[in-house]
N, C-alpha and C. Protein backbone atom coordinates (compact mmCIF):
# COMPACT_ATOMS: atom_id res chain seq x y z
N UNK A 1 21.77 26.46 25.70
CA UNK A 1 21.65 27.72 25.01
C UNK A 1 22.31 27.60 23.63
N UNK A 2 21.85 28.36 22.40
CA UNK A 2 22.29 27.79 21.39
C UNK A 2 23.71 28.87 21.06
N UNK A 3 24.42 28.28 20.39
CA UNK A 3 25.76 28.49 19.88
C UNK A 3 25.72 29.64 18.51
N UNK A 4 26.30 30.90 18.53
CA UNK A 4 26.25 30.91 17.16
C UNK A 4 28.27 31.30 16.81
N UNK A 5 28.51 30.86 15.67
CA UNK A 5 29.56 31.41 15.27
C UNK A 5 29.88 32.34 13.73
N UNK A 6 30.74 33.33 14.42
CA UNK A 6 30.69 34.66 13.24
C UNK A 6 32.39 34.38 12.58
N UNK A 7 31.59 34.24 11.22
CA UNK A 7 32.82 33.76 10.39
C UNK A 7 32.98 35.43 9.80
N UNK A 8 34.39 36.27 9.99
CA UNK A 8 34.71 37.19 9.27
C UNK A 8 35.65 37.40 8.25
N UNK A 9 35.93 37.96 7.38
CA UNK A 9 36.59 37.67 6.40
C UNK A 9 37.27 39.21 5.88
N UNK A 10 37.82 39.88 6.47
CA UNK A 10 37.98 41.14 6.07
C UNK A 10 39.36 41.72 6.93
N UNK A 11 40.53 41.76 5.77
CA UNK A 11 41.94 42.04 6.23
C UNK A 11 42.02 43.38 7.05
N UNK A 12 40.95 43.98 7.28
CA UNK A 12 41.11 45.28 8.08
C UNK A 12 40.12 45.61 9.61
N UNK A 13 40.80 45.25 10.38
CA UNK A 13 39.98 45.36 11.56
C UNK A 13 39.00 46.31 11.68
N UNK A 14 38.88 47.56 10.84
CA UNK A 14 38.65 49.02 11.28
C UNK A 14 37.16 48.79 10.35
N UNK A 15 37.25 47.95 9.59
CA UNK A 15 36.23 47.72 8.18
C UNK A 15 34.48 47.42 8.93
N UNK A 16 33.93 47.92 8.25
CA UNK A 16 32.61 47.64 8.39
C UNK A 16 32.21 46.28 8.57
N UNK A 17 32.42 45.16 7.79
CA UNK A 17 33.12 43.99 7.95
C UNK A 17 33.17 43.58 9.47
N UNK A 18 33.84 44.49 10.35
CA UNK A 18 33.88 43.74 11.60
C UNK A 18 33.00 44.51 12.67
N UNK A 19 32.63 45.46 12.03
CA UNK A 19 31.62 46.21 13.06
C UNK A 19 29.80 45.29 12.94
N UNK A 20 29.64 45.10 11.95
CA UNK A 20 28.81 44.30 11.75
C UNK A 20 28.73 42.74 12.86
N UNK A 21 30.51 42.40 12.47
CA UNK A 21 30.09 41.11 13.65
C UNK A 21 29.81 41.76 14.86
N UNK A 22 30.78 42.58 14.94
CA UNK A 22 30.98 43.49 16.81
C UNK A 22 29.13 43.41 17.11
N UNK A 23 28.33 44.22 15.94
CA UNK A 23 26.89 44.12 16.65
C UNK A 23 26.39 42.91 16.79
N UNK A 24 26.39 41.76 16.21
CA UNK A 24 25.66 40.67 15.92
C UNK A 24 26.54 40.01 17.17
N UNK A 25 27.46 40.00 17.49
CA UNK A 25 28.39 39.49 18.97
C UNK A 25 27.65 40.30 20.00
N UNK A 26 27.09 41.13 20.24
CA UNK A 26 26.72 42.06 21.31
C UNK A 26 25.08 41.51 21.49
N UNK A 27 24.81 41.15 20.42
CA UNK A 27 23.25 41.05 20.51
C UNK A 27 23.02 39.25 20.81
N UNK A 28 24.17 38.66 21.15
CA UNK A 28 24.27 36.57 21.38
C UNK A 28 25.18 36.87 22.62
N UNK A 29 24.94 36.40 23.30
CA UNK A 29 25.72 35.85 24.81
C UNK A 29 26.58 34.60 24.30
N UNK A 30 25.84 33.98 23.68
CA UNK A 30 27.31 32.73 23.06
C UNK A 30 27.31 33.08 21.64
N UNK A 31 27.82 33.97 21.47
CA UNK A 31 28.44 34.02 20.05
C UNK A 31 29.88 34.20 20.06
N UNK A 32 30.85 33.72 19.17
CA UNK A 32 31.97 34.07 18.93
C UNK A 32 32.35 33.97 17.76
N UNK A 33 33.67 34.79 17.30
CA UNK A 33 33.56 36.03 16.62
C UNK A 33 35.07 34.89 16.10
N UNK A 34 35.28 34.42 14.89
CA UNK A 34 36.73 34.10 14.05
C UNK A 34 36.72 34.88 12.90
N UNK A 35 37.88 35.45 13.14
CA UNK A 35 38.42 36.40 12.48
C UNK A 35 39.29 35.49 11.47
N UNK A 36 38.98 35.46 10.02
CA UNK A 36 40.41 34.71 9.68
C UNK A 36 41.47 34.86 9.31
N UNK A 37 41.27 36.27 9.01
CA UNK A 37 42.66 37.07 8.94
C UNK A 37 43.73 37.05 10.52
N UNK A 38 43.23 36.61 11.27
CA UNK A 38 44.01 36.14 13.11
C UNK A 38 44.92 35.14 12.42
N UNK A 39 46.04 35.42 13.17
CA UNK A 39 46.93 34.28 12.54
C UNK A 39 46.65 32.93 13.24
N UNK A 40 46.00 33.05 14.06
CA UNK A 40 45.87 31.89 15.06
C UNK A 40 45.10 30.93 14.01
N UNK A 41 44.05 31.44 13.19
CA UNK A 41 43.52 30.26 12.08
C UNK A 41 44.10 30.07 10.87
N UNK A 42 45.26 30.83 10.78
CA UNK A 42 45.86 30.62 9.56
C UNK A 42 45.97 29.26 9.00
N UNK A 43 45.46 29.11 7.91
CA UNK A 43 45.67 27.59 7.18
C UNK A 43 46.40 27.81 5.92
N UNK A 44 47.70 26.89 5.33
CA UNK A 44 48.06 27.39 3.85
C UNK A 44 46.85 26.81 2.83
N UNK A 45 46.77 27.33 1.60
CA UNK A 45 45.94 26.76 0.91
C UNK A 45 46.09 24.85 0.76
N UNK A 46 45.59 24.78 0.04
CA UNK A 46 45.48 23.06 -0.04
C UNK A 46 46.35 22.93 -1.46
N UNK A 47 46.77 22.03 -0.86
CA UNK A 47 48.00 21.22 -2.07
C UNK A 47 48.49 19.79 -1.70
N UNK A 48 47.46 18.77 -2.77
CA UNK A 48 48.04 17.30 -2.54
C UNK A 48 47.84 17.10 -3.32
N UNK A 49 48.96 15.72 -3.62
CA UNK A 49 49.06 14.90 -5.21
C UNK A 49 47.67 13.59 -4.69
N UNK A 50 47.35 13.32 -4.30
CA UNK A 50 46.03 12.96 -4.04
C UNK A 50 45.29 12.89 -2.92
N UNK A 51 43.54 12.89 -3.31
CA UNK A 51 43.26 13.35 -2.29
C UNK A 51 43.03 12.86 -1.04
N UNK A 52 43.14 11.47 -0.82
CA UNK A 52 43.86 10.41 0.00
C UNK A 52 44.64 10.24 1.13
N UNK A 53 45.84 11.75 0.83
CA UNK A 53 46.83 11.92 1.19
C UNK A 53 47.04 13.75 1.59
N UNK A 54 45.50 14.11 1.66
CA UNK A 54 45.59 15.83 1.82
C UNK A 54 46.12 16.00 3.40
N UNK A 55 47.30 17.20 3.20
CA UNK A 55 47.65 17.16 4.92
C UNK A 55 45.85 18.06 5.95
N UNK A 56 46.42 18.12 7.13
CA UNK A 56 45.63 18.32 7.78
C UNK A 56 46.31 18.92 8.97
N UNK A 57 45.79 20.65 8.61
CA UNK A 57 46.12 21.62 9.49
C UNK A 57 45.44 21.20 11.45
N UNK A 58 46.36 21.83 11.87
CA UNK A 58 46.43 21.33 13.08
C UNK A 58 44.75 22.33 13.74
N UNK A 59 45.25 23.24 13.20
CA UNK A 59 43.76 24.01 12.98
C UNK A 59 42.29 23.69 12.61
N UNK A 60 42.44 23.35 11.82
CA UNK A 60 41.27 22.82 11.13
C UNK A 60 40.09 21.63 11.99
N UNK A 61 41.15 20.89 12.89
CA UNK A 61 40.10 20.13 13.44
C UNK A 61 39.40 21.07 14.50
N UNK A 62 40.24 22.24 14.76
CA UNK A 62 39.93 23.17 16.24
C UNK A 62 38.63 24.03 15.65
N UNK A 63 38.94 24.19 14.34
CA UNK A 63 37.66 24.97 13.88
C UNK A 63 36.07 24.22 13.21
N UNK A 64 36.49 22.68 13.00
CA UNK A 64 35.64 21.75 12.73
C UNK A 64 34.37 21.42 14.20
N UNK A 65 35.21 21.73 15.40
CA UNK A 65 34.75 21.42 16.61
C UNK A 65 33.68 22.57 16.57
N UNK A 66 33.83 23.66 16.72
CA UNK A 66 33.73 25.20 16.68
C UNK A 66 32.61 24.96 15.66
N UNK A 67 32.76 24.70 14.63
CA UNK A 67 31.00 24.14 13.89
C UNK A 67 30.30 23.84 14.65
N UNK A 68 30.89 22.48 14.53
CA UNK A 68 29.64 21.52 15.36
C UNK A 68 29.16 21.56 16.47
N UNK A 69 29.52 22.65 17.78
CA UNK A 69 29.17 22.72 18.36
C UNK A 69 27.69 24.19 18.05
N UNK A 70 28.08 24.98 16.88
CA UNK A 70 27.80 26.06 16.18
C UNK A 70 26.25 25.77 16.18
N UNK A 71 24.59 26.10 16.46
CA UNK A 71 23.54 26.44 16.03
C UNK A 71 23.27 27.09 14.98
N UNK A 72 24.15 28.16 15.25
CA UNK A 72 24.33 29.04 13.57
C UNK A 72 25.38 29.64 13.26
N UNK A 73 25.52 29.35 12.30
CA UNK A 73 26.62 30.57 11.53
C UNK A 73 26.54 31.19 10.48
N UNK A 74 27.65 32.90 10.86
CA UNK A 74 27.11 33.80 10.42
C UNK A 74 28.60 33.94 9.50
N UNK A 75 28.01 34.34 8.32
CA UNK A 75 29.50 34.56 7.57
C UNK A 75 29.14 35.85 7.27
N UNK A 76 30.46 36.94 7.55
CA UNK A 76 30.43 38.15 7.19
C UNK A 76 31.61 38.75 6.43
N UNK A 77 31.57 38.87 5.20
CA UNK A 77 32.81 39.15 4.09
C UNK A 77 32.23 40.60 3.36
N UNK A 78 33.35 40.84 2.27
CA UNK A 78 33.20 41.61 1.57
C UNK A 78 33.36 40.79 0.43
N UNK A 79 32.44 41.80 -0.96
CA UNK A 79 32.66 41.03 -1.97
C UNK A 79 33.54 41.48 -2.70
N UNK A 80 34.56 40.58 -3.27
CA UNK A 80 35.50 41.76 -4.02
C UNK A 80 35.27 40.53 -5.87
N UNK A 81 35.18 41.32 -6.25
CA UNK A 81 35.34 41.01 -8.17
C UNK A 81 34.34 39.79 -8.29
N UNK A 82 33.29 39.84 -8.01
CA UNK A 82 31.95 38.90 -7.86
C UNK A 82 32.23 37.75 -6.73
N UNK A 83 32.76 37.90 -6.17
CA UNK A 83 33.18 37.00 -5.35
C UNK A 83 34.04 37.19 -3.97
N UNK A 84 33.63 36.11 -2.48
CA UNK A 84 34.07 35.70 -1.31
C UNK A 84 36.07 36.09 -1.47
N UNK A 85 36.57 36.55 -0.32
CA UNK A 85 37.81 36.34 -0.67
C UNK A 85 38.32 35.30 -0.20
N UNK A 86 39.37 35.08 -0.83
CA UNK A 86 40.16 33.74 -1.29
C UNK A 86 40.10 33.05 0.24
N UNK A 87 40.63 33.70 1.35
CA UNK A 87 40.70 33.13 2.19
C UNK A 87 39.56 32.36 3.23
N UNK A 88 38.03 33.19 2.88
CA UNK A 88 37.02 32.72 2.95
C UNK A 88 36.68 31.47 2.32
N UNK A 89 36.93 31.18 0.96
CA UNK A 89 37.01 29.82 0.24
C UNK A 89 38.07 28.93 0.78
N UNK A 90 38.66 29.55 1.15
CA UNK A 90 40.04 28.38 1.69
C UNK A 90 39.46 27.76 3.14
N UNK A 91 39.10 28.52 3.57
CA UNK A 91 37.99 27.89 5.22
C UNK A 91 37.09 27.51 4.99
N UNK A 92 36.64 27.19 3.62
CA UNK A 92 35.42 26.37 3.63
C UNK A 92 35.60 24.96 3.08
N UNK A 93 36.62 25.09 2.05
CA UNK A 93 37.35 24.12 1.26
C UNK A 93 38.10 23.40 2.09
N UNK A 94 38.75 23.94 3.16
CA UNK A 94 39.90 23.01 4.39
C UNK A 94 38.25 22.40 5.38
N UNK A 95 37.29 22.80 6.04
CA UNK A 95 36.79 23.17 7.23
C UNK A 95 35.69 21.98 6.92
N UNK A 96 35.16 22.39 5.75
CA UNK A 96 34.04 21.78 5.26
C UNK A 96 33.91 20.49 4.49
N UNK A 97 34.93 19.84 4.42
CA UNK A 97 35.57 18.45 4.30
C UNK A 97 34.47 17.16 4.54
N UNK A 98 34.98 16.48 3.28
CA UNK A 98 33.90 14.99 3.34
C UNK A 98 34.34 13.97 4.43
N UNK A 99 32.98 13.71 5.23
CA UNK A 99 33.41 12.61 6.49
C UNK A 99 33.10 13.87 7.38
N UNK A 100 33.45 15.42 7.64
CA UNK A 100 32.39 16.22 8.62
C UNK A 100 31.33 16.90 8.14
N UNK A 101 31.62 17.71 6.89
CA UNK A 101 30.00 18.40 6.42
C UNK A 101 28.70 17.66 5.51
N UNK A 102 29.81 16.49 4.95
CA UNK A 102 29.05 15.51 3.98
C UNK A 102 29.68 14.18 3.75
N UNK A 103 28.83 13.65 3.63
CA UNK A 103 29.70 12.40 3.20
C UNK A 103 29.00 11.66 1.83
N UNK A 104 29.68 10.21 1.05
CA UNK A 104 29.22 10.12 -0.22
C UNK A 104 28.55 8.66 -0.03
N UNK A 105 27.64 8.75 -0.92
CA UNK A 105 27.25 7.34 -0.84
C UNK A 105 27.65 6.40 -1.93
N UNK A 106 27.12 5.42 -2.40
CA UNK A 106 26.93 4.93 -4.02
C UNK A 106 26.07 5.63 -5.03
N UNK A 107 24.95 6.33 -4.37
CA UNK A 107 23.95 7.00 -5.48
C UNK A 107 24.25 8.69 -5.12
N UNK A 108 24.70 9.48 -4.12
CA UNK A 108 24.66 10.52 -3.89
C UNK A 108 25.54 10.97 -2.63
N UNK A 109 25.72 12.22 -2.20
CA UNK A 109 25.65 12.72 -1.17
C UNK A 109 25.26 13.11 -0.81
N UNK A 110 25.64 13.42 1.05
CA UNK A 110 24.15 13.31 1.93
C UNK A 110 25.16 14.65 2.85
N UNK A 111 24.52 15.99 2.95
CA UNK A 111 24.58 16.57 4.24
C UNK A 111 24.67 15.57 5.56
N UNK A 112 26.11 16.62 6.25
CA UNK A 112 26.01 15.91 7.87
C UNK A 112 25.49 17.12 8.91
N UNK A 113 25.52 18.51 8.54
CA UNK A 113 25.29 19.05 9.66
C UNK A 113 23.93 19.69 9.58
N UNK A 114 22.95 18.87 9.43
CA UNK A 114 21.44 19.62 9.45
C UNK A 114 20.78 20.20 11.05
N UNK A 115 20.11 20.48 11.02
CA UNK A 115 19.86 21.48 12.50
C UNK A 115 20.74 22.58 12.36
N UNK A 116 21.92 23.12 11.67
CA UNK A 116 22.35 24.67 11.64
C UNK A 116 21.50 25.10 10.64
N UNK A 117 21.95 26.34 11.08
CA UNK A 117 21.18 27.66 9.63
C UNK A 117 22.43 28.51 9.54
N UNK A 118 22.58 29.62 8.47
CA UNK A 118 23.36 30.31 8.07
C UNK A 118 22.74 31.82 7.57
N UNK A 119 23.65 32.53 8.04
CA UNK A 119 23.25 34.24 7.48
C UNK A 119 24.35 34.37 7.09
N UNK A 120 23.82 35.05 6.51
CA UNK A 120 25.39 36.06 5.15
C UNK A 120 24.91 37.59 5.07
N UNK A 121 26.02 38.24 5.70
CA UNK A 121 26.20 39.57 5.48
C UNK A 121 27.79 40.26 4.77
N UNK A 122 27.28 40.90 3.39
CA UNK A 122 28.19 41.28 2.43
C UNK A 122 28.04 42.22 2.45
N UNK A 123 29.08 42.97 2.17
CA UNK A 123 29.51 44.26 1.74
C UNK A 123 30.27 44.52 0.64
N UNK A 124 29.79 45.53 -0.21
CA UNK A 124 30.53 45.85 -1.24
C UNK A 124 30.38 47.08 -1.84
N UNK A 125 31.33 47.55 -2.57
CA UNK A 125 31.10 49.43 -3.07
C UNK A 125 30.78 49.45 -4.03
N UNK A 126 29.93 48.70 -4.92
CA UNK A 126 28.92 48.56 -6.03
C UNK A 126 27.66 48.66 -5.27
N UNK A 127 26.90 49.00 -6.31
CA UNK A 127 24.79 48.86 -5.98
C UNK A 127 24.76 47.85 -5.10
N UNK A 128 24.27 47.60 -4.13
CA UNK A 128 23.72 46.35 -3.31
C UNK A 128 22.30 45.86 -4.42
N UNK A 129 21.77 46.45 -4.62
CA UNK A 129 20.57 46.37 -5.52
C UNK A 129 21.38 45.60 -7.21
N UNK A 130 22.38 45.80 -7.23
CA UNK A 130 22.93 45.26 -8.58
C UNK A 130 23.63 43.72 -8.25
N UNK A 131 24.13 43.94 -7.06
CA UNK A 131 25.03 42.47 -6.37
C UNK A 131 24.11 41.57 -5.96
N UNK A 132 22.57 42.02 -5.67
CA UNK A 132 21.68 40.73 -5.33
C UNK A 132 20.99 40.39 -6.54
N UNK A 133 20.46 40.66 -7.27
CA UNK A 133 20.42 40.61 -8.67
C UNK A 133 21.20 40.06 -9.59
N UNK A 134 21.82 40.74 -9.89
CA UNK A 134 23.62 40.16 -11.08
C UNK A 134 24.22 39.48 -11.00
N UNK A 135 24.83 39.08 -9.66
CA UNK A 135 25.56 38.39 -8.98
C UNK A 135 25.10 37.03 -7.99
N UNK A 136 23.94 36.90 -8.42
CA UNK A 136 23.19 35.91 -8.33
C UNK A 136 24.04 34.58 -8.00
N UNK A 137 25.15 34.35 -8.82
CA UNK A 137 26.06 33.05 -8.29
C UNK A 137 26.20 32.55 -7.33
N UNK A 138 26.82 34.59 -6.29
CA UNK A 138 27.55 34.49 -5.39
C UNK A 138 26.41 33.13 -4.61
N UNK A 139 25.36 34.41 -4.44
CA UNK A 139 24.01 33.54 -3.33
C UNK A 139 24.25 32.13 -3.61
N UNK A 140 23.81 31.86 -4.92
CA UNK A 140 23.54 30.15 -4.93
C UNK A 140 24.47 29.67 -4.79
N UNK A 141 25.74 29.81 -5.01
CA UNK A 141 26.78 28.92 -4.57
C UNK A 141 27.09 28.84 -3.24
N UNK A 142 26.84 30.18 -2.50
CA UNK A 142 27.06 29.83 -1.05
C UNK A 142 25.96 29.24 -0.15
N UNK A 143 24.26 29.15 -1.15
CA UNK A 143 23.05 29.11 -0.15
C UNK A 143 22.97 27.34 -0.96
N UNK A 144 23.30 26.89 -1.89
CA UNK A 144 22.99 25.68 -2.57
C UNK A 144 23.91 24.85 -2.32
N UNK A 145 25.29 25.77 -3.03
CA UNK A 145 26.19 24.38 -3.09
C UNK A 145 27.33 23.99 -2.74
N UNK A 146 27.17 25.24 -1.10
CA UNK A 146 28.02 24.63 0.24
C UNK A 146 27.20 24.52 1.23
N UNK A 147 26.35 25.25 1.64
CA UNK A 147 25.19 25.04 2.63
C UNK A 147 23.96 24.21 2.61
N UNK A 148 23.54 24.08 1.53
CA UNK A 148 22.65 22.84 1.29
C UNK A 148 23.02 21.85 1.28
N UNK A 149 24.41 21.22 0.44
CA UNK A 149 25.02 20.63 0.41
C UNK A 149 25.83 19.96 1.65
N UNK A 150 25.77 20.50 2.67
CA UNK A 150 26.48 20.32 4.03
C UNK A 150 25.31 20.20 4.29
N UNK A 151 23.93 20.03 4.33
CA UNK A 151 22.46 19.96 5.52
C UNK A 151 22.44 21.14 5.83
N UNK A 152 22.77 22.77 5.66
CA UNK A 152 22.64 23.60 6.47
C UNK A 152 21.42 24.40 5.79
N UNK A 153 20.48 25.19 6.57
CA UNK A 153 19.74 25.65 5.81
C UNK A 153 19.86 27.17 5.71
N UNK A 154 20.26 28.00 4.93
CA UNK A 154 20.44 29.60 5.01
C UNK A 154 18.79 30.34 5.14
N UNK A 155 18.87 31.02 6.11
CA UNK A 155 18.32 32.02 6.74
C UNK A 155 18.10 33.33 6.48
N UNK A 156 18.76 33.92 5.95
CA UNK A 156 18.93 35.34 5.32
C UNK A 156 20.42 35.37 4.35
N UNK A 157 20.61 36.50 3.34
CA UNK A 157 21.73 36.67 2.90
C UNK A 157 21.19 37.87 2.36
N UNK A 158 21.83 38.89 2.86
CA UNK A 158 22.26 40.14 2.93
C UNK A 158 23.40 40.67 1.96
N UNK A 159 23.11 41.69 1.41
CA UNK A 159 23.89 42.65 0.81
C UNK A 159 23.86 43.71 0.97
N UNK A 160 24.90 44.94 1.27
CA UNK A 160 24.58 45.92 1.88
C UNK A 160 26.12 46.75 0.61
N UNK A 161 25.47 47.82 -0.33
CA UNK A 161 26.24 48.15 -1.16
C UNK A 161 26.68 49.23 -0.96
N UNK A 162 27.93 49.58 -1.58
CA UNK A 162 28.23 50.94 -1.79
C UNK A 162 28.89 51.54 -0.09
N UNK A 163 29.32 50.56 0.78
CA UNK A 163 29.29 50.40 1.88
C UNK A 163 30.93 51.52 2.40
N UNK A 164 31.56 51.48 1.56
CA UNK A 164 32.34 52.38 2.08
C UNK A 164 32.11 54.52 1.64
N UNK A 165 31.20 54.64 1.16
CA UNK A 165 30.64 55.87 0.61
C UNK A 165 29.59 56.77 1.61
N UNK A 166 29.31 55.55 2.50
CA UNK A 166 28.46 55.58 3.42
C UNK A 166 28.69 56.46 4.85
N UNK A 167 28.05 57.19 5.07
CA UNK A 167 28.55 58.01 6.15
C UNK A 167 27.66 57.63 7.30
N UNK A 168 28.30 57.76 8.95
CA UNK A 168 27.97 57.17 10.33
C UNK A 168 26.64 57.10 10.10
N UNK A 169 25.93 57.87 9.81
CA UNK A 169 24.36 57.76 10.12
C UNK A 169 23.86 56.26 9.08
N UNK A 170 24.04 56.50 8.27
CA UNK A 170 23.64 55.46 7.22
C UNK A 170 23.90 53.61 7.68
N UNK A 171 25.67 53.86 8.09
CA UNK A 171 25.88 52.80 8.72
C UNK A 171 25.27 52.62 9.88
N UNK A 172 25.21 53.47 10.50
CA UNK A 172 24.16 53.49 12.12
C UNK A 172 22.90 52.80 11.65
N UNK A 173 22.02 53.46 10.54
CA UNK A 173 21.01 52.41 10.06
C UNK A 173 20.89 50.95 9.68
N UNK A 174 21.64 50.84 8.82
CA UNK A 174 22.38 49.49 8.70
C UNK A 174 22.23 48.40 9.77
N UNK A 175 23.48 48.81 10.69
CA UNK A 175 23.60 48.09 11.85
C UNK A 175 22.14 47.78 12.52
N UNK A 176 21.39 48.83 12.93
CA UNK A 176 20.11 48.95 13.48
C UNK A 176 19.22 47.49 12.83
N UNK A 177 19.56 47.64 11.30
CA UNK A 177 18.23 46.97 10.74
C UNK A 177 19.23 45.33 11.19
N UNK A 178 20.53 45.18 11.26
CA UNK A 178 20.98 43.88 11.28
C UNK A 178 20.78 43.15 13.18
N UNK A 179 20.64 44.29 13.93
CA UNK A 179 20.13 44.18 15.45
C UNK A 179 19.12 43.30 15.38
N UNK A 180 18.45 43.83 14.48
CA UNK A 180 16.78 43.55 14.61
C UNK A 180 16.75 42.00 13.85
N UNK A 181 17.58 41.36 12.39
CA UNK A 181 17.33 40.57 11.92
C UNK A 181 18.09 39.46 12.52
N UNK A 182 19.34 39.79 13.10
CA UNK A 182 20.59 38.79 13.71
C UNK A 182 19.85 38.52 15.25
């Protein structure tokens, strides 16, 4: 049966952010749900005088496993100031490491984890209609040049704006349409 794992990224349990995984967990029998704000994945940022010599959170291999065993994964953040928060980049930058997501050759690098796919569901209190558009980066950097780049192929990426203005019914819709796509 295939694996999926829900990457969340949002310092407030109560946040839309995690109601979103809560549905997309309800609708997979093997899905599970990392929170990275849990201290249990806490990683410090990265700091080495070379890269040779980068330490290696005791964590990190526990969540490297947790990939690869992964069919899909779902990253669900908020966007804050055009961009993933910090700690979302820090789990991709520790997690996603050369020798497991890619490795280098003499002429190039080569994706290691092909056979996953990836969805991205964002939230943010700007236009959703202005953040898929404008913000165009965000997408390609997360659909090109960590997910392509790792072999993974993205699947959907979602933006859902203006998300805290939003009252139950609206979010009730929301959720509904992410039932149907997750």
């Amino acid at each position: 049966m295939k694996k999926t794992l829900i990457i969340t990224a949002h310092p407030s349990s109560e946040s839309f952010t995690h109601q979103i995984a809560t549905t997309i967990s309800a609708q997979n029998k093997n899905a599970e749900i990392i929170d990275l704000y849990d201290e249990k994945w806490a990683m410090n940022f990265l700091k080495f005088e070379s890269p040779n010599e980068m330490p290696e959170p005791p964590v990190k291999k526990v969540l490297q496993e947790k990939v690869a065993a992964a069919h899909e994964l779902i990253f669900i953040f908020p966007i804050w100031n055009g961009a993933e928060p910090a700690i979302l980049k820090n789990f991709y930058d520790q997690v996603f490491s050369a020798k497991f997501a890619f490795e280098y050759s003499k002429k190039s690098a080569r994706g290691l984890l092909h056979r996953k796919t990836a969805q991205f569901f964002c939230t943010c209190d700007g236009s959703g209609v202005f953040y898929r558009w404008k913000i165009c980066p965000l997408r390609a950097t997360w659909q090109f040049f960590r997910m392509r780049f790792c072999g993974i192929q993205t699947r959907h990426f979602f933006v859902f704006g203006k998300t805290r203005k939003r009252n139950k019914n609206d979010r009730a819709k929301i959720l509904q349409k992410i039932k149907k796509t997750a």
